[in-house]
Protein backbone atom coordinates (compact mmCIF):
# COMPACT_ATOMS: atom_id res chain seq x y z
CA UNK A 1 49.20 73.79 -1.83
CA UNK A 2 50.84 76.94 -3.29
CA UNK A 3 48.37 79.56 -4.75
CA UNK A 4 49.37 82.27 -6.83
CA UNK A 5 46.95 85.19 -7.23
CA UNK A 6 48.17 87.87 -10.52
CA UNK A 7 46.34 91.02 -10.68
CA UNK A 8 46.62 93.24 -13.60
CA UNK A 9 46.59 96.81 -13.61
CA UNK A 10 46.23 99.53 -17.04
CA UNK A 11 46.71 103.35 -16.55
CA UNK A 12 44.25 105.03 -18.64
CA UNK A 13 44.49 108.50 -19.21
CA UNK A 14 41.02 109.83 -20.04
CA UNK A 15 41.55 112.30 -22.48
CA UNK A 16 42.91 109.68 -24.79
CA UNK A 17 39.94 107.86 -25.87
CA UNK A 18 41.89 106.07 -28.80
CA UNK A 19 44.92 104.97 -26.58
CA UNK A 20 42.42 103.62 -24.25
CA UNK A 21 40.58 101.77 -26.95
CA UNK A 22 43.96 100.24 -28.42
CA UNK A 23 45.35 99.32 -24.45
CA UNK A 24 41.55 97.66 -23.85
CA UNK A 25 42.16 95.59 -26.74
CA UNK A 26 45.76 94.42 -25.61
CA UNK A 27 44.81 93.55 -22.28
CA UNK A 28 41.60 90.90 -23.65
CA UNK A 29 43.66 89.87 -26.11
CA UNK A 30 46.45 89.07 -23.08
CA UNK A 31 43.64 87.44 -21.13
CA UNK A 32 42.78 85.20 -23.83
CA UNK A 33 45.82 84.11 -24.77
CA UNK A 34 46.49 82.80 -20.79
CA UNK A 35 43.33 81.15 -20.36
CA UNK A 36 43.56 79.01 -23.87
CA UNK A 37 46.67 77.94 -22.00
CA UNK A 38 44.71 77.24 -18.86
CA UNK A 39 41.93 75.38 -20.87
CA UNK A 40 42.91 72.29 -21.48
CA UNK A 41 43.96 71.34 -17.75
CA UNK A 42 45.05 73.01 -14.70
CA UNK A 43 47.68 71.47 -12.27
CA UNK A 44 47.16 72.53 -8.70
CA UNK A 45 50.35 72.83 -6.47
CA UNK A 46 50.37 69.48 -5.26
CA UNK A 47 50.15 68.22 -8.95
CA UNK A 48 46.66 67.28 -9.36
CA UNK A 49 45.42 67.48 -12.66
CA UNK A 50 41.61 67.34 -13.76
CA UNK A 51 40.85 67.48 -17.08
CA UNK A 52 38.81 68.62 -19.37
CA UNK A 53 38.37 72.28 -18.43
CA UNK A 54 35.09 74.43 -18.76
CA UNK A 55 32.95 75.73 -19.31
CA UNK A 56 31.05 72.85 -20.23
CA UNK A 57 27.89 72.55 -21.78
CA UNK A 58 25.67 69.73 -21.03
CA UNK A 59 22.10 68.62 -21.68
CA UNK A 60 19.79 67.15 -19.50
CA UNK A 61 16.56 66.03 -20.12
CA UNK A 62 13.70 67.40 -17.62
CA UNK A 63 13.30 64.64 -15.47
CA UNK A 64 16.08 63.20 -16.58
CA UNK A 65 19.78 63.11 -16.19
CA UNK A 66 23.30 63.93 -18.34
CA UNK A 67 26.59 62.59 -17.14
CA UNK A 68 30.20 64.04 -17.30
CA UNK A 69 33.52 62.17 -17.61
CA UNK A 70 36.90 63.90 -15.59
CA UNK A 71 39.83 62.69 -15.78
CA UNK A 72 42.20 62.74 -12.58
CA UNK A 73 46.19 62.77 -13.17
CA UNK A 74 48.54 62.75 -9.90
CA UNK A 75 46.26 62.22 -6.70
CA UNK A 76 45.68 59.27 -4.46
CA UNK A 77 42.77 60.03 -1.99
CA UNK A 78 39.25 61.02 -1.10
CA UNK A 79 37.91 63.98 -3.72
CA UNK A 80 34.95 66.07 -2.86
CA UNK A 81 32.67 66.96 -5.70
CA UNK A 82 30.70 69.66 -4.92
CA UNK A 83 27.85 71.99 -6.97
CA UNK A 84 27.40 75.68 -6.73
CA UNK A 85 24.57 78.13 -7.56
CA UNK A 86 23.51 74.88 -9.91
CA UNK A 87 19.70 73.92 -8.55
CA UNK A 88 20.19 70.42 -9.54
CA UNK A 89 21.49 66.64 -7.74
CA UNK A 90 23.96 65.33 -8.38
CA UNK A 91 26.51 61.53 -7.58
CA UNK A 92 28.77 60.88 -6.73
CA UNK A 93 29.45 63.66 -3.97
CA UNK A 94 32.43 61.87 -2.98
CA UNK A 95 34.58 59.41 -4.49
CA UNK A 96 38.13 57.54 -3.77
CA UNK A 97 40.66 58.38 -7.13
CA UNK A 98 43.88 56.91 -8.06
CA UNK A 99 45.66 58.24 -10.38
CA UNK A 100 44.49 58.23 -14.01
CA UNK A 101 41.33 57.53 -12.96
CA UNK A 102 38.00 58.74 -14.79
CA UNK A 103 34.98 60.10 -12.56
CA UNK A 104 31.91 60.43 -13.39
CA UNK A 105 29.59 63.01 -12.59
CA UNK A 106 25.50 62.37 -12.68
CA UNK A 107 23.69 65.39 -12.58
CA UNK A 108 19.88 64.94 -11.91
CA UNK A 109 17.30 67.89 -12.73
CA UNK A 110 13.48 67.96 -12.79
CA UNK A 111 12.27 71.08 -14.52
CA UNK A 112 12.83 71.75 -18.39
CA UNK A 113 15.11 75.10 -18.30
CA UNK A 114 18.82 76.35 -18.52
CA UNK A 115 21.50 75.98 -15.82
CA UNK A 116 24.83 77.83 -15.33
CA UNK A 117 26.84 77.14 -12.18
CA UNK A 118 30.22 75.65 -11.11
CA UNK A 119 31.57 72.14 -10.44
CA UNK A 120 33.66 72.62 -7.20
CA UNK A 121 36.88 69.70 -6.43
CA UNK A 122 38.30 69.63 -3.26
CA UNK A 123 39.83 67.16 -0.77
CA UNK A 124 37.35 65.66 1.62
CA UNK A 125 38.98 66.50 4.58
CA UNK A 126 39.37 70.40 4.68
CA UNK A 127 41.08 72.65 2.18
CA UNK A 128 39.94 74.99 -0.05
CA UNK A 129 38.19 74.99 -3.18
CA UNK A 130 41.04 72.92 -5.71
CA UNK A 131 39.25 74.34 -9.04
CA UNK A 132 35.93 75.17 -10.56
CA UNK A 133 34.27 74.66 -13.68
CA UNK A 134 31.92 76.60 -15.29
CA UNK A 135 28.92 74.48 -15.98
CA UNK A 136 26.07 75.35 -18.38
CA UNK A 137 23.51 73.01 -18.60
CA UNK A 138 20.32 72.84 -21.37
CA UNK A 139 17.43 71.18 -21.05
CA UNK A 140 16.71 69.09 -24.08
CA UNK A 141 13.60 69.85 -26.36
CA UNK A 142 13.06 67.31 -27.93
CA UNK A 143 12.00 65.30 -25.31
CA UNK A 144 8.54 64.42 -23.41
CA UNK A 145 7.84 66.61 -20.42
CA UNK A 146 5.86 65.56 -17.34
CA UNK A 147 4.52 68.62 -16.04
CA UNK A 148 1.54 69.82 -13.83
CA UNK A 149 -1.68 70.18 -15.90
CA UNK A 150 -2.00 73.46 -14.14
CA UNK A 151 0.64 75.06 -15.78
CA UNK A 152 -0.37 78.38 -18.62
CA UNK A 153 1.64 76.87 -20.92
CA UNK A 154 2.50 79.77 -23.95
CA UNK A 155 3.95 78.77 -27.62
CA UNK A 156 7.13 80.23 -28.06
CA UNK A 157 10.02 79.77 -30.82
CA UNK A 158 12.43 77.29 -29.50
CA UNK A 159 16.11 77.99 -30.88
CA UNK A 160 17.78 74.30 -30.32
CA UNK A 161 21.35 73.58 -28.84
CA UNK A 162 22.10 70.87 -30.84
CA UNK A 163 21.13 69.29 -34.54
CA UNK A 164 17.45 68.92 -35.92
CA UNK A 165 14.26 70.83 -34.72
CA UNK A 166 11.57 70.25 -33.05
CA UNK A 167 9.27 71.08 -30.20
CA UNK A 168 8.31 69.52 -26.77
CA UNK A 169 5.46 67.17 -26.48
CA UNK A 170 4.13 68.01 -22.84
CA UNK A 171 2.25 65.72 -21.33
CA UNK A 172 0.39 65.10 -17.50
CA UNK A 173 0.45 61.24 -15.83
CA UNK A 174 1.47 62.57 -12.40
CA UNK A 175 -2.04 63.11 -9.87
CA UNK A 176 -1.68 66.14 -7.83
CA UNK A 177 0.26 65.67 -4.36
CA UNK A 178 -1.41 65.83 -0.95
CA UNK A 179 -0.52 66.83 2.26
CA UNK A 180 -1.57 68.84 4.87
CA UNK A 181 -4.34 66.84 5.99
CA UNK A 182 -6.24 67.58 9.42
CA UNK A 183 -9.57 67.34 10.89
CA UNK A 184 -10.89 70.07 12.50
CA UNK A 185 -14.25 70.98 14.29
CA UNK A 186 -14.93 68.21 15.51
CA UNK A 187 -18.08 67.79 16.68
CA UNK A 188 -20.65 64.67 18.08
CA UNK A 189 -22.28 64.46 14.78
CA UNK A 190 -20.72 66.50 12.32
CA UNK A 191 -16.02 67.29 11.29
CA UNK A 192 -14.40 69.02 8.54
CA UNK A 193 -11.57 67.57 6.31
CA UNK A 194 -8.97 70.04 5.23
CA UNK A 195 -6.03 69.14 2.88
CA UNK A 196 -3.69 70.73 0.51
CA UNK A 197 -2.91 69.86 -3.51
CA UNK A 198 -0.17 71.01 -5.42
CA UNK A 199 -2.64 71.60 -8.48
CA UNK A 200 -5.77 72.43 -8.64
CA UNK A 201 -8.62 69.64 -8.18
CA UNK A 202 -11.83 68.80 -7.23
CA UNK A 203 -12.64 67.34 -3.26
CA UNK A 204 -13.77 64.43 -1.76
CA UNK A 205 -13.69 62.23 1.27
CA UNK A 206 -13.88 58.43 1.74
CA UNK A 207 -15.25 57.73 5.83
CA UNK A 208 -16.17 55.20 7.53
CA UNK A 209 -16.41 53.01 10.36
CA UNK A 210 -18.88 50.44 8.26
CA UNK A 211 -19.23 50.01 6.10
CA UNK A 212 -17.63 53.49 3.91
CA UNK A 213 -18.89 56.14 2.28
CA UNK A 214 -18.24 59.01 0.00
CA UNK A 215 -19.16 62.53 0.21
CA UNK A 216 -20.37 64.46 -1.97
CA UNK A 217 -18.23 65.38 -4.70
CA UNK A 218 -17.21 68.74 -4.64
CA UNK A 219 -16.47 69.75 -8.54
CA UNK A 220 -14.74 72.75 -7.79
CA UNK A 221 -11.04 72.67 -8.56
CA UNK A 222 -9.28 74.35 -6.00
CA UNK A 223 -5.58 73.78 -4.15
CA UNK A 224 -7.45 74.50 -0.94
CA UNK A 225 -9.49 71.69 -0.17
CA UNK A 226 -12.27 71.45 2.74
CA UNK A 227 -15.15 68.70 2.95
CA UNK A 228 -17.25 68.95 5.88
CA UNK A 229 -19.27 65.93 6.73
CA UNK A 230 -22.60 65.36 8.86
CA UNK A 231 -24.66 62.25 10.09
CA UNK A 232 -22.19 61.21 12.52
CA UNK A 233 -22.39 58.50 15.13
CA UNK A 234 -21.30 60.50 18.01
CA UNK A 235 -18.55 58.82 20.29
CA UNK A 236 -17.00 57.02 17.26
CA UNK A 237 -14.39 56.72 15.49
CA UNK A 238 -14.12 57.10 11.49
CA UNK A 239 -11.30 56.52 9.48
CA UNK A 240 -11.01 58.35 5.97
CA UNK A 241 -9.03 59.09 3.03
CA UNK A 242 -9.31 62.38 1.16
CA UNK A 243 -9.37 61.91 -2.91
CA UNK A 244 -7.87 64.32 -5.90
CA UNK A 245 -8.24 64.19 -9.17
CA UNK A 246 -6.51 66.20 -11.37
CA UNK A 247 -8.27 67.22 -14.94
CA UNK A 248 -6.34 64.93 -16.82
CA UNK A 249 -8.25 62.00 -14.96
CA UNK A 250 -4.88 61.63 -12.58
CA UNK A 251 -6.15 60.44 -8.80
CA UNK A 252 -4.47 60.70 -6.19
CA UNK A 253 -5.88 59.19 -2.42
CA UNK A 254 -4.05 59.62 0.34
CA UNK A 255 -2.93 57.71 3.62
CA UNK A 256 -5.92 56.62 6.25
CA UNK A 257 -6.39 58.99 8.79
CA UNK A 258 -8.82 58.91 11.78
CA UNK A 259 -10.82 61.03 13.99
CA UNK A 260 -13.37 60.53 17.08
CA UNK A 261 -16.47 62.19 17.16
CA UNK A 262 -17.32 64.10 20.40
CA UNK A 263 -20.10 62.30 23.67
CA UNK A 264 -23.26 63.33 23.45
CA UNK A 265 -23.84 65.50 25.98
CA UNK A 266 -27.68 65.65 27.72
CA UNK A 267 -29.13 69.32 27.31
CA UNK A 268 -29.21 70.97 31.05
CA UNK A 269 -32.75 70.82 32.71
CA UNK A 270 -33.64 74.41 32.66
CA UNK A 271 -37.51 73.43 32.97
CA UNK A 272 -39.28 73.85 35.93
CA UNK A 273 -40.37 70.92 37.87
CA UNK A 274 -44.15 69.92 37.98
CA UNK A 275 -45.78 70.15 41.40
CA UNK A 276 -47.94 67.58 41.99
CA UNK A 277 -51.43 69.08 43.62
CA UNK A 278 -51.72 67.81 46.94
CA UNK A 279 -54.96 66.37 47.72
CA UNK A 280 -55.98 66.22 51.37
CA UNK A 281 -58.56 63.80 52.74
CA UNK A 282 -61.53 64.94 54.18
CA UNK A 283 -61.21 64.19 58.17
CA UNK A 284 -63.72 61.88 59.16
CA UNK A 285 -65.63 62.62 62.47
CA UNK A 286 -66.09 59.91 65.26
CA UNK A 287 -69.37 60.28 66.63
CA UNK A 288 -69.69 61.39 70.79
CA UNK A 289 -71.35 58.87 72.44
CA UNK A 290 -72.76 60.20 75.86
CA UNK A 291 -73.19 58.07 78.54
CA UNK A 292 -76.45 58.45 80.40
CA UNK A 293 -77.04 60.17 83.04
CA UNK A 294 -76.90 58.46 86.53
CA UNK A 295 -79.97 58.84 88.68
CA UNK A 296 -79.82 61.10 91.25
CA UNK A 297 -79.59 59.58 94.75
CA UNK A 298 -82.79 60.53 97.06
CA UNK A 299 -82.78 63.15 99.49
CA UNK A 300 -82.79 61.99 103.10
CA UNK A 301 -84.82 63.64 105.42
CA UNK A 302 -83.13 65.84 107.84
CA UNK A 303 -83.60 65.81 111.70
CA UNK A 304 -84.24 69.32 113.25
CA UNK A 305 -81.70 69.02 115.27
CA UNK A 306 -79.30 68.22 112.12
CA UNK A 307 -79.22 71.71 109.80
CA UNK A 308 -76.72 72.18 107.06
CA UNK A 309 -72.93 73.85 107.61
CA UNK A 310 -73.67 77.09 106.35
CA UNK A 311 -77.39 77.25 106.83
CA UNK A 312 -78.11 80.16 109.55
């Protein structure tokens, strides 16, 4: 593919302010004249033509979608379509084209506003950028909006793009989203629910292991949410579902979730043990019993001739 790059260049002298005025004017008026000739296609150096040329203005409706029709002119192949600085999706991304053929490009947006980007075409396998298109895309007002309830909405004089007047009707059927959900701090008898809306809206939980139960509503309308809930069974599990309700009456309950309650633990013995009083029996006495006394044997006489050892 042959590109061709023209730069243009003006001396100025700055003394002259009138020349300059007059040589401004010739040079926009040059610039003009090449790109109404550029407008209505542009053939790339390997002859393919897209038509029609931007910039192109398109309305979409928030939530909604608006289409565009391109006509390709001497290319069999794979094209790429791509999007630039345009915050919006977009099909078909890539698409087979003979010649003559008429694409069609869906673009897809979700928030009521004004887009300007460019429409990029290039082959699907490498290359550079084939040609751009300037894109500027409205949101429609006359339309129904679906929009967070949370919103400061302010009234402001609408200027419309196309025929008629009129405002926009806005409108809230979509409950707030949820996620971020955990349980935390939990405990044998007692956990905390925490989640995360993207409006503001009350809190509440839905537990159980059986039968279920609600907690106590909690009417203040927050993004933040946290429910903490007591009475547990400890060692059990609960399953629950955390609820938001937006002020339009929109609920939203999320997925099941579970969580186990801690073991009851026995407090440590730090008492003192009771010592029983010993009580020690009295010790009974046997009574003695003395024998009696053996007579004593008789003293026989003693011969005088017979004395005693020891006697003198």
């Amino acid at each position: 593919m042959v590109r061709r790059e023209y730069s243009y260049f003006l001396l100025i002298s700055p003394t002259n302010t009138e020349k300059e005025a007059k040589l401004k004017k010739v040079f926009l008026s040059l610039l003009l004249a090449i790109t109404l000739l550029l407008v209505p296609s542009i053939v790339l150096g390997n002859g393919f033509n897209i038509t029609p040329m931007g910039p192109l203005e398109l309305d979409i409706l928030a939530g909604g979608s608006a289409t565009q029709d391109f006509v390709v002119t001497g290319l069999e192949g794979t094209l790429l379509i791509e999007l630039e600085d345009l915050p919006l999706d977009y099909e078909p991304s890539e698409i087979e084209v003979t010649e003559g053929q008429t694409i069609t490009v869906t673009f897809y947006g979700s928030n009521i506003g004004t887009y300007e980007g460019k429409i990029l075409f290039r082959p699907a396998v490498g290359g550079n950028v084939l040609i751009g298109y300037k894109v500027r895309i409205l949101a429609n007002i006359h339309l129904e909006v679906d929009i967070p309830n949370s919103l400061i909405l302010t009234t402001t004089i609408l200027e419309p793009t196309g025929p008629g007047s009129g405002g926009i009707t806005f409108r809230d059927t979509r409950p707030p989203r949820i996620y971020d959900i955990v349980a935390s701090n939990v405990a044998e008898t007692a956990v905390d629910i925490r989640w995360t809306t993207d409006e503001k809206s009350p809190s509440q939980v839905r537990y159980w292991a059986s039968p279920s139960r609600l907690s106590p509503l909690d009417r203040t309308y927050t993004e933040e949410h946290s429910v903490h809930l007591t009475n547990l069974i400890p060692d059990t599990t609960y399953y629950y579902e955390t609820m938001s309700e937006d002020r339009n009456g929109n609920l939203r309950i999320s997925e099941k979730y579970t969580f186990t309650t801690l073991k009851e633990v026995a407090p440590p013995d730090t008492e003192k043990p009771i010592e029983e009083p010993i009580i020690e029996e009295p010790i009974k006495e046997e009574p003695v019993i003395e024998e009696p006394a053996k007579p004593k044997e008789p003293l026989k006489p003693i011969s005088e001739r017979e004395v005693p050892w020891g006697w003198i």
